[in-house]
C-alpha atoms as a PDB file:
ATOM      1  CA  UNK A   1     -15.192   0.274  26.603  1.00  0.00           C
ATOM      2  CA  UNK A   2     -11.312   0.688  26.665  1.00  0.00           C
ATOM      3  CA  UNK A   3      -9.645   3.988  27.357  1.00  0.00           C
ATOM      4  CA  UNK A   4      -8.886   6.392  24.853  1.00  0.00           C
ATOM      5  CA  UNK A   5      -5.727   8.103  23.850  1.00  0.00           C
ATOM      6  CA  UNK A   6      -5.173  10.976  22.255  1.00  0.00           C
ATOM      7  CA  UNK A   7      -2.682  11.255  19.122  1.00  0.00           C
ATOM      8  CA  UNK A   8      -0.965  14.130  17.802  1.00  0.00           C
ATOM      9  CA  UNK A   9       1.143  14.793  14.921  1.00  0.00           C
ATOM     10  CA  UNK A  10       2.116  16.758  12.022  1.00  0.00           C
ATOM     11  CA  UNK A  11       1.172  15.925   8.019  1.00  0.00           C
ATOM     12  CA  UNK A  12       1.900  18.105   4.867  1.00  0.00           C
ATOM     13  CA  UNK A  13      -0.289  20.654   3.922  1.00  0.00           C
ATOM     14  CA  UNK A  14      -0.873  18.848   0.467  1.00  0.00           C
ATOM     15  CA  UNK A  15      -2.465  15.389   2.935  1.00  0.00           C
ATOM     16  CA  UNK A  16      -4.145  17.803   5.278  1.00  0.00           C
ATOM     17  CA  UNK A  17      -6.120  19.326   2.116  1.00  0.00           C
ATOM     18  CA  UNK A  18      -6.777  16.047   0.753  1.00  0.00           C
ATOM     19  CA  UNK A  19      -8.655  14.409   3.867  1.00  0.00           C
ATOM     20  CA  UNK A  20     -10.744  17.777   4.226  1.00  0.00           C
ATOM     21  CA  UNK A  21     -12.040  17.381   0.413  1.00  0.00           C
ATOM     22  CA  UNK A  22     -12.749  13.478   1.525  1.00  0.00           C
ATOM     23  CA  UNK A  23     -14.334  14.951   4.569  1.00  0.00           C
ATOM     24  CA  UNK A  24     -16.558  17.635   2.762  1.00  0.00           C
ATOM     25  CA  UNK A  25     -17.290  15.100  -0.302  1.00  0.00           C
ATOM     26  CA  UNK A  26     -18.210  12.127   2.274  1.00  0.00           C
ATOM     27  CA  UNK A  27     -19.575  14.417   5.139  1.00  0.00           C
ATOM     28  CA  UNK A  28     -17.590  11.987   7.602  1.00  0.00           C
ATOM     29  CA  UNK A  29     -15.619  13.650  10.743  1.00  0.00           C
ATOM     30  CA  UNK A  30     -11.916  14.714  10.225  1.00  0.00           C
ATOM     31  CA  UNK A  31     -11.075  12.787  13.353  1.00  0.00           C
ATOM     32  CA  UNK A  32     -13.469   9.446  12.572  1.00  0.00           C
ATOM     33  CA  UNK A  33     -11.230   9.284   8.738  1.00  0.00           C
ATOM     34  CA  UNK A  34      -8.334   9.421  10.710  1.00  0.00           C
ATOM     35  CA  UNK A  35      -9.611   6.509  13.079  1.00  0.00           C
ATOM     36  CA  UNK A  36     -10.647   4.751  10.341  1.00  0.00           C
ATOM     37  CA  UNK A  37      -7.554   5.020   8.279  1.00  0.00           C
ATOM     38  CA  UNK A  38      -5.583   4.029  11.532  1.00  0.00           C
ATOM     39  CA  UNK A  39      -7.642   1.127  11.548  1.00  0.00           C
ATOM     40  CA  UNK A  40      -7.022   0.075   8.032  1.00  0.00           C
ATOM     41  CA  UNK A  41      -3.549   0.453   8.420  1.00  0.00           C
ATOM     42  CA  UNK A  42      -3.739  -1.947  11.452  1.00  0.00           C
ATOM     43  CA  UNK A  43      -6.237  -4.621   9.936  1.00  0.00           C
ATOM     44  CA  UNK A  44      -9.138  -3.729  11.664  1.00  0.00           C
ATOM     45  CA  UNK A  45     -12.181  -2.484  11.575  1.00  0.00           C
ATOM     46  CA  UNK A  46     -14.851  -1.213  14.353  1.00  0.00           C
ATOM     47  CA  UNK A  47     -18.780  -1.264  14.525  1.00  0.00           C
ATOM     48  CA  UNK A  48     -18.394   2.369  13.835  1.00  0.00           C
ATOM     49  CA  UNK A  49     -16.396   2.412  10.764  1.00  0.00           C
ATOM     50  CA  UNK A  50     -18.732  -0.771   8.946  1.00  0.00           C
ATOM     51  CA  UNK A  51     -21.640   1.861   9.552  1.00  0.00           C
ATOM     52  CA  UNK A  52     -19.638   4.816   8.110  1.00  0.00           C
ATOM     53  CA  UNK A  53     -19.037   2.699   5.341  1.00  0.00           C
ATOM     54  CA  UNK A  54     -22.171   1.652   5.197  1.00  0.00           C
ATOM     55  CA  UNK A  55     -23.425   5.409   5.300  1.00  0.00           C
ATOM     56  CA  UNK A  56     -21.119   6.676   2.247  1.00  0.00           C
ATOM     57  CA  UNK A  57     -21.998   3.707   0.103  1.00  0.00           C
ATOM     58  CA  UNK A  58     -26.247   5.283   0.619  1.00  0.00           C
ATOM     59  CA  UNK A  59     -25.047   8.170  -0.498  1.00  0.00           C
ATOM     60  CA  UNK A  60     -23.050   7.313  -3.398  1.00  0.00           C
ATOM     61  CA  UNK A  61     -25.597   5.510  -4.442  1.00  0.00           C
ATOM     62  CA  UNK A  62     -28.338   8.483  -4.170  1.00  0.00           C
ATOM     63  CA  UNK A  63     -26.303  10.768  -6.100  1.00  0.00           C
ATOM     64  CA  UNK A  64     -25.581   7.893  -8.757  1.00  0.00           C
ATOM     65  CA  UNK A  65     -29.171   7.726  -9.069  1.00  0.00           C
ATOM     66  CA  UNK A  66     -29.239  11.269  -9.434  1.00  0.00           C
ATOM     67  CA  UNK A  67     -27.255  11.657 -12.135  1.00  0.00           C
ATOM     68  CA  UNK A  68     -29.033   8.371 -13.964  1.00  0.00           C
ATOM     69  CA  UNK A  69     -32.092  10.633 -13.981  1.00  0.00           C
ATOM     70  CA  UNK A  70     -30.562  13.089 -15.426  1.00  0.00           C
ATOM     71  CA  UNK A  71     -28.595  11.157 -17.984  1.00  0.00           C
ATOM     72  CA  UNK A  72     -32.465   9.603 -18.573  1.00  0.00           C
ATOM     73  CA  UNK A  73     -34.062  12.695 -19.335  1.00  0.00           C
END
């Protein structure tokens, strides 16, 4: 595995608040978005973020089937 780095830098207050709602409305890691936007950014994409993906796509489609139910009833 290659060595890690670590980043730091400074975004708005208005970005920081949006990633935390994706965070809380995704229930993906702060620092695994920010990876994964990195990655985007730079064309590519890891094991990890395909099974992140793969993860929010389950649950979107649980809570679509949710609401179905209730639009059914």
């Amino acid at each position: 595995m290659a060595a890690k780095k670590t980043v730091s830098t400074r975004i708005d207050e208005e970005w920081f608040s949006a990633i935390e709602q994706i965070c809380r409305e995704t229930g993906q890691d702060f620092a695994d978005w920010l990876r994964d936007a990195i990655a985007l950014k730079l064309g590519s994409e890891s094991p990890q973020q395909a099974r992140a993906l793969v993860e929010r796509v389950e649950a979107l489609e649980k809570k679509l089937q949710g609401l179905a139910g209730l639009l059914t009833r």
